[in-house]
C-alpha atoms as a PDB file:
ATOM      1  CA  UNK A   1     146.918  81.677  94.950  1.00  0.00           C
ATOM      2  CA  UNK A   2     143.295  81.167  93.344  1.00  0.00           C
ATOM      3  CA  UNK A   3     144.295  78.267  92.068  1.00  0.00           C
ATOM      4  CA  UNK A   4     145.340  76.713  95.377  1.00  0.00           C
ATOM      5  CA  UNK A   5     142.764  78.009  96.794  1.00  0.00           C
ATOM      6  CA  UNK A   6     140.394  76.027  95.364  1.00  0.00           C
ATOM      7  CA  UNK A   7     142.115  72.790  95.429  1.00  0.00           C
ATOM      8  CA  UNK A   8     143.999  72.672  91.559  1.00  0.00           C
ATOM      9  CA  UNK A   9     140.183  73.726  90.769  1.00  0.00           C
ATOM     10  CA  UNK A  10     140.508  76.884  87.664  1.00  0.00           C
ATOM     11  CA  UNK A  11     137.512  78.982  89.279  1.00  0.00           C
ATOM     12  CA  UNK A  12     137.608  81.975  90.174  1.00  0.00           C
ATOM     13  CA  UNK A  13     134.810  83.467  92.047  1.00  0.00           C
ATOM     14  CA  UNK A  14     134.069  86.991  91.140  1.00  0.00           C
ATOM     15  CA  UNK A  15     131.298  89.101  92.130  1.00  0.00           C
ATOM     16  CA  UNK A  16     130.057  92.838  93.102  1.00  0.00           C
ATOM     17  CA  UNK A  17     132.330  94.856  95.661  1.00  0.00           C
ATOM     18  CA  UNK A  18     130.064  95.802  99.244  1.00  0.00           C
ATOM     19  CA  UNK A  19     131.324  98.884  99.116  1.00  0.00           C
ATOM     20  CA  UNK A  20     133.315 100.394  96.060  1.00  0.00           C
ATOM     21  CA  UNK A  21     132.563 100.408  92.673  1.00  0.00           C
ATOM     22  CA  UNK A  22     134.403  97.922  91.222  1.00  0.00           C
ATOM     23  CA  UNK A  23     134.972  93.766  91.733  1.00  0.00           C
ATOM     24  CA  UNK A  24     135.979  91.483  94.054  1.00  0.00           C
ATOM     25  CA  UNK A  25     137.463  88.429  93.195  1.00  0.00           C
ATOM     26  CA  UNK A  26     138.622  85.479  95.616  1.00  0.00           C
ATOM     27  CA  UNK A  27     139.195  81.492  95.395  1.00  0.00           C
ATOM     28  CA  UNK A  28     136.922  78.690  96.141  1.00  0.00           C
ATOM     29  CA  UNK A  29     137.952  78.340 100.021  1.00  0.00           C
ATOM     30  CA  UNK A  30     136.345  81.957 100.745  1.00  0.00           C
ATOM     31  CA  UNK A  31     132.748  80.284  99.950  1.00  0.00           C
ATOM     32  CA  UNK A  32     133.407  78.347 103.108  1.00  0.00           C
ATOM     33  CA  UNK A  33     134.384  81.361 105.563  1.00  0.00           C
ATOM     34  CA  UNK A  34     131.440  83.282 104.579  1.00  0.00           C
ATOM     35  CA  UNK A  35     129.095  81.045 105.102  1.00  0.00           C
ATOM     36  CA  UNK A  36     130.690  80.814 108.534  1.00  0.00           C
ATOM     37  CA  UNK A  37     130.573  84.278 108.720  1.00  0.00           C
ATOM     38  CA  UNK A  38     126.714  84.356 107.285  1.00  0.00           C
ATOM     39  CA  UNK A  39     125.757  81.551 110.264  1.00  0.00           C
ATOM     40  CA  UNK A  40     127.596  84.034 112.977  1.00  0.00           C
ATOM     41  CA  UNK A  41     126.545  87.157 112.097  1.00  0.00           C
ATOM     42  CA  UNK A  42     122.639  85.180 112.015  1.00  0.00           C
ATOM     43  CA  UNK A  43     123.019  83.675 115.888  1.00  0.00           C
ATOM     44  CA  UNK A  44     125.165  86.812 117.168  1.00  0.00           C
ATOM     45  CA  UNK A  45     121.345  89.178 115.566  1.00  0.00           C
ATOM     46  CA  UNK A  46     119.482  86.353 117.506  1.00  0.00           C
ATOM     47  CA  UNK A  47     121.656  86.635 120.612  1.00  0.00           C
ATOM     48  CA  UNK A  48     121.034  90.654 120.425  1.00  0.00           C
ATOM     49  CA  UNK A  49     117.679  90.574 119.619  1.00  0.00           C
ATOM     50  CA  UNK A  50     118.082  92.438 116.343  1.00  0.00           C
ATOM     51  CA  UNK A  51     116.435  91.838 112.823  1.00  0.00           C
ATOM     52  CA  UNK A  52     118.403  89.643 110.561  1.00  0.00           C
ATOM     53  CA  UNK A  53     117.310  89.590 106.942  1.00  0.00           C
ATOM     54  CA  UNK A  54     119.226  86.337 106.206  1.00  0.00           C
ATOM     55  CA  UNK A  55     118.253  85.965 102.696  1.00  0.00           C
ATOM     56  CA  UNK A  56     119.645  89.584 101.862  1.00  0.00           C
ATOM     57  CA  UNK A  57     122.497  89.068 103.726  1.00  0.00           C
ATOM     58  CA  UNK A  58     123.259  85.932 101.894  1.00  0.00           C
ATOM     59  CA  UNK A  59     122.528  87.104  98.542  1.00  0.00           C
ATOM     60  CA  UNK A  60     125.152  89.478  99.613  1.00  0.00           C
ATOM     61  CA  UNK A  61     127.929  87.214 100.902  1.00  0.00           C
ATOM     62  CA  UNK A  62     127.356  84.776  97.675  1.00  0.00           C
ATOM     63  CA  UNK A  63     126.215  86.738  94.714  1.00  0.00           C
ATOM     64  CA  UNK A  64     128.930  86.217  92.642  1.00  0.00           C
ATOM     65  CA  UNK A  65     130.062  83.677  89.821  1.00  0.00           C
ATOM     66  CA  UNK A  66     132.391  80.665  90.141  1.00  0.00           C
ATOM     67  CA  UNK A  67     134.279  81.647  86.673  1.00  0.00           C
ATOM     68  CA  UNK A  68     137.127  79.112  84.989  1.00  0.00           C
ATOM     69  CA  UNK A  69     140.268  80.251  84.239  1.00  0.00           C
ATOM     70  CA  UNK A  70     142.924  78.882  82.137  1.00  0.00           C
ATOM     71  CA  UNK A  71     146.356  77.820  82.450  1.00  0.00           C
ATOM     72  CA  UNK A  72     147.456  81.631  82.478  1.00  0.00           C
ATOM     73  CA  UNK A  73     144.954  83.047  84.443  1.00  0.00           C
ATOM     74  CA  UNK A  74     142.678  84.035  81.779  1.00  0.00           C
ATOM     75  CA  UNK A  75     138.912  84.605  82.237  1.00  0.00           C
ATOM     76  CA  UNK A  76     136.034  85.758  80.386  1.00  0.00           C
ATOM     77  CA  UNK A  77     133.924  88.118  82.729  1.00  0.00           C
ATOM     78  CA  UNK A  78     130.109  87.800  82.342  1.00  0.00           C
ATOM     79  CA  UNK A  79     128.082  91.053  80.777  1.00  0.00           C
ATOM     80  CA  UNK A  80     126.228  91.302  84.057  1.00  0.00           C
ATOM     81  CA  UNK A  81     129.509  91.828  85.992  1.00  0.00           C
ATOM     82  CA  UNK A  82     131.182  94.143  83.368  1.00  0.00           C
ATOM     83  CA  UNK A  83     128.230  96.242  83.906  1.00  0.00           C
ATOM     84  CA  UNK A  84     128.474  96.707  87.280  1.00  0.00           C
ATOM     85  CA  UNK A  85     132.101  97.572  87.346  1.00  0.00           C
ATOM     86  CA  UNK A  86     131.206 100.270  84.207  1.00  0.00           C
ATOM     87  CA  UNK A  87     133.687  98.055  82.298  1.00  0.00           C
ATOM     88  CA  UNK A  88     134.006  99.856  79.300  1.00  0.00           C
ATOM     89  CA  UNK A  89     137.733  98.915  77.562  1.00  0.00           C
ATOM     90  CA  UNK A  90     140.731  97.964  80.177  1.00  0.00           C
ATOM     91  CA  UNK A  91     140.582  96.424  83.484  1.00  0.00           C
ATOM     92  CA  UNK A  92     143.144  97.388  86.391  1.00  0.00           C
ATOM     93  CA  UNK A  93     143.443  94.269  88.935  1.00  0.00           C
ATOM     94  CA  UNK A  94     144.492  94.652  92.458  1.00  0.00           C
ATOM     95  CA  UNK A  95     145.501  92.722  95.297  1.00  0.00           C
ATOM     96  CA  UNK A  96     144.438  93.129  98.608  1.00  0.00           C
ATOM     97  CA  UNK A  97     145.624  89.983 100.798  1.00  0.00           C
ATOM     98  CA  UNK A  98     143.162  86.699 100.096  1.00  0.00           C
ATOM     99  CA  UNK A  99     140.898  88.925  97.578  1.00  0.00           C
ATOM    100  CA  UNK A 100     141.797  91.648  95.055  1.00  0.00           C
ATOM    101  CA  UNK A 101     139.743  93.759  93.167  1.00  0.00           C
ATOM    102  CA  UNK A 102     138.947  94.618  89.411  1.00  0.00           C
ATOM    103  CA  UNK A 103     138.577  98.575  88.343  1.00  0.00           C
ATOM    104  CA  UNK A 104     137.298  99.858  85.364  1.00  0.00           C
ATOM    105  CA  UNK A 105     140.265 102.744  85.383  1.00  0.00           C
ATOM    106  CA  UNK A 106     137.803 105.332  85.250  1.00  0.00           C
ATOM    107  CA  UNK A 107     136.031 103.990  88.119  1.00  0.00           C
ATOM    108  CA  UNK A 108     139.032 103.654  90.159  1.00  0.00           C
ATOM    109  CA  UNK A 109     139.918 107.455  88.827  1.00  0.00           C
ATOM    110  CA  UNK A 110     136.903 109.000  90.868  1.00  0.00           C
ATOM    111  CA  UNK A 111     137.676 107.660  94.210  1.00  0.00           C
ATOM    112  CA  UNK A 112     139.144 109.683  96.766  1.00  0.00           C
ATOM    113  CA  UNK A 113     142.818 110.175  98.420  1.00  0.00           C
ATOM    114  CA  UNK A 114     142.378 106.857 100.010  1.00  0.00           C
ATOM    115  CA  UNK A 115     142.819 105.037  96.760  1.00  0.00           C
ATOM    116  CA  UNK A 116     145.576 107.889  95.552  1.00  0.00           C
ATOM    117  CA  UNK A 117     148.495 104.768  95.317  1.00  0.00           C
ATOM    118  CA  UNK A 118     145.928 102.561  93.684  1.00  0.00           C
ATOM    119  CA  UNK A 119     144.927 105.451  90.904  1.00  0.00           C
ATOM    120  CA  UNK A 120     148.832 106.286  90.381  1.00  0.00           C
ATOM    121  CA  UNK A 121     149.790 102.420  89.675  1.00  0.00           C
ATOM    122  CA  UNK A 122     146.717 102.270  87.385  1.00  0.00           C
ATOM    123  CA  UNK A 123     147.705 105.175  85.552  1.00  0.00           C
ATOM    124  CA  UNK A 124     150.853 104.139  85.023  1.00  0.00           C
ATOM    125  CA  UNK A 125     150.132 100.856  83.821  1.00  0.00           C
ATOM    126  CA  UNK A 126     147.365 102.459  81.288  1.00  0.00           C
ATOM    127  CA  UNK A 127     150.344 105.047  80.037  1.00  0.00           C
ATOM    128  CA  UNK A 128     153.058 102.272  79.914  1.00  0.00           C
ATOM    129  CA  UNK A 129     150.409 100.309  77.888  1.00  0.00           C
ATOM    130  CA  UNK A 130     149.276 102.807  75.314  1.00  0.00           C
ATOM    131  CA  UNK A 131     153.337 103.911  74.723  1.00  0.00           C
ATOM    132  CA  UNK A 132     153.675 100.389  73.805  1.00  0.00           C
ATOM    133  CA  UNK A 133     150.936 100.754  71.355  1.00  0.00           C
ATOM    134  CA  UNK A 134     152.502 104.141  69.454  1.00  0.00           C
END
């Protein structure tokens, strides 16, 4: 889907999550809606009267890399973003409709019941993994 997202393009853009602690990831047509979404949310503040700190709302909306992947989906996250997301060995990925997201299991491990099906696939994934392993 990333991939035809972006026209046949292999980026991936990938950047900090608004709310969790973990990644988001999405293709190249996203960049469009949200700066759609950036020049709405901007007139609809002016229309209201209300403050509108554009430049922190775009650093929001489009701080995040454009990252290639190759022909099986592989990527190389940046030290900056593996940071963030307390990356420290595995990555669990998740999909969410036109974005997913990227856990560092631990991470993912302190959220609350709302995330209880996400922790449980993760889980099993990282046991299924390290029986493989033995």
């Amino acid at each position: 889907m990333v991939k035809e997202a972006g026209e046949g393009t292999k980026k991936v853009c990938i950047g900090e999550h608004p709310k969790w602690p973990c990644l988001t990831g999405f293709g190249l047509d996203h960049e469009k809606e949200r700066r759609e979404r950036l020049d709405r949310e901007y007139d609809l503040a002016l229309q209201n009267g209300r403050d509108f700190d554009y430049e922190e709302r775009s650093d929001k909306l489009f701080g995040f890399e454009k990252i290639p992947f190759d022909d099986s989906g592989r990527f190389v996250l940046s030290t900056w973003l593996q940071r963030y997301a307390n990356v420290t060995e595995g990555l669990y990925f998740r999909g969410s409709g036109r974005t997913f997201t990227i856990w560092a299991p631990e991470e993912l491990y302190k959220m609350g019941p709302e995330m209880e099906a996400a922790k449980i696939a993760c889980q099993t994934l990282v046991e299924d993994y390290e029986a493989k392993r033995k």
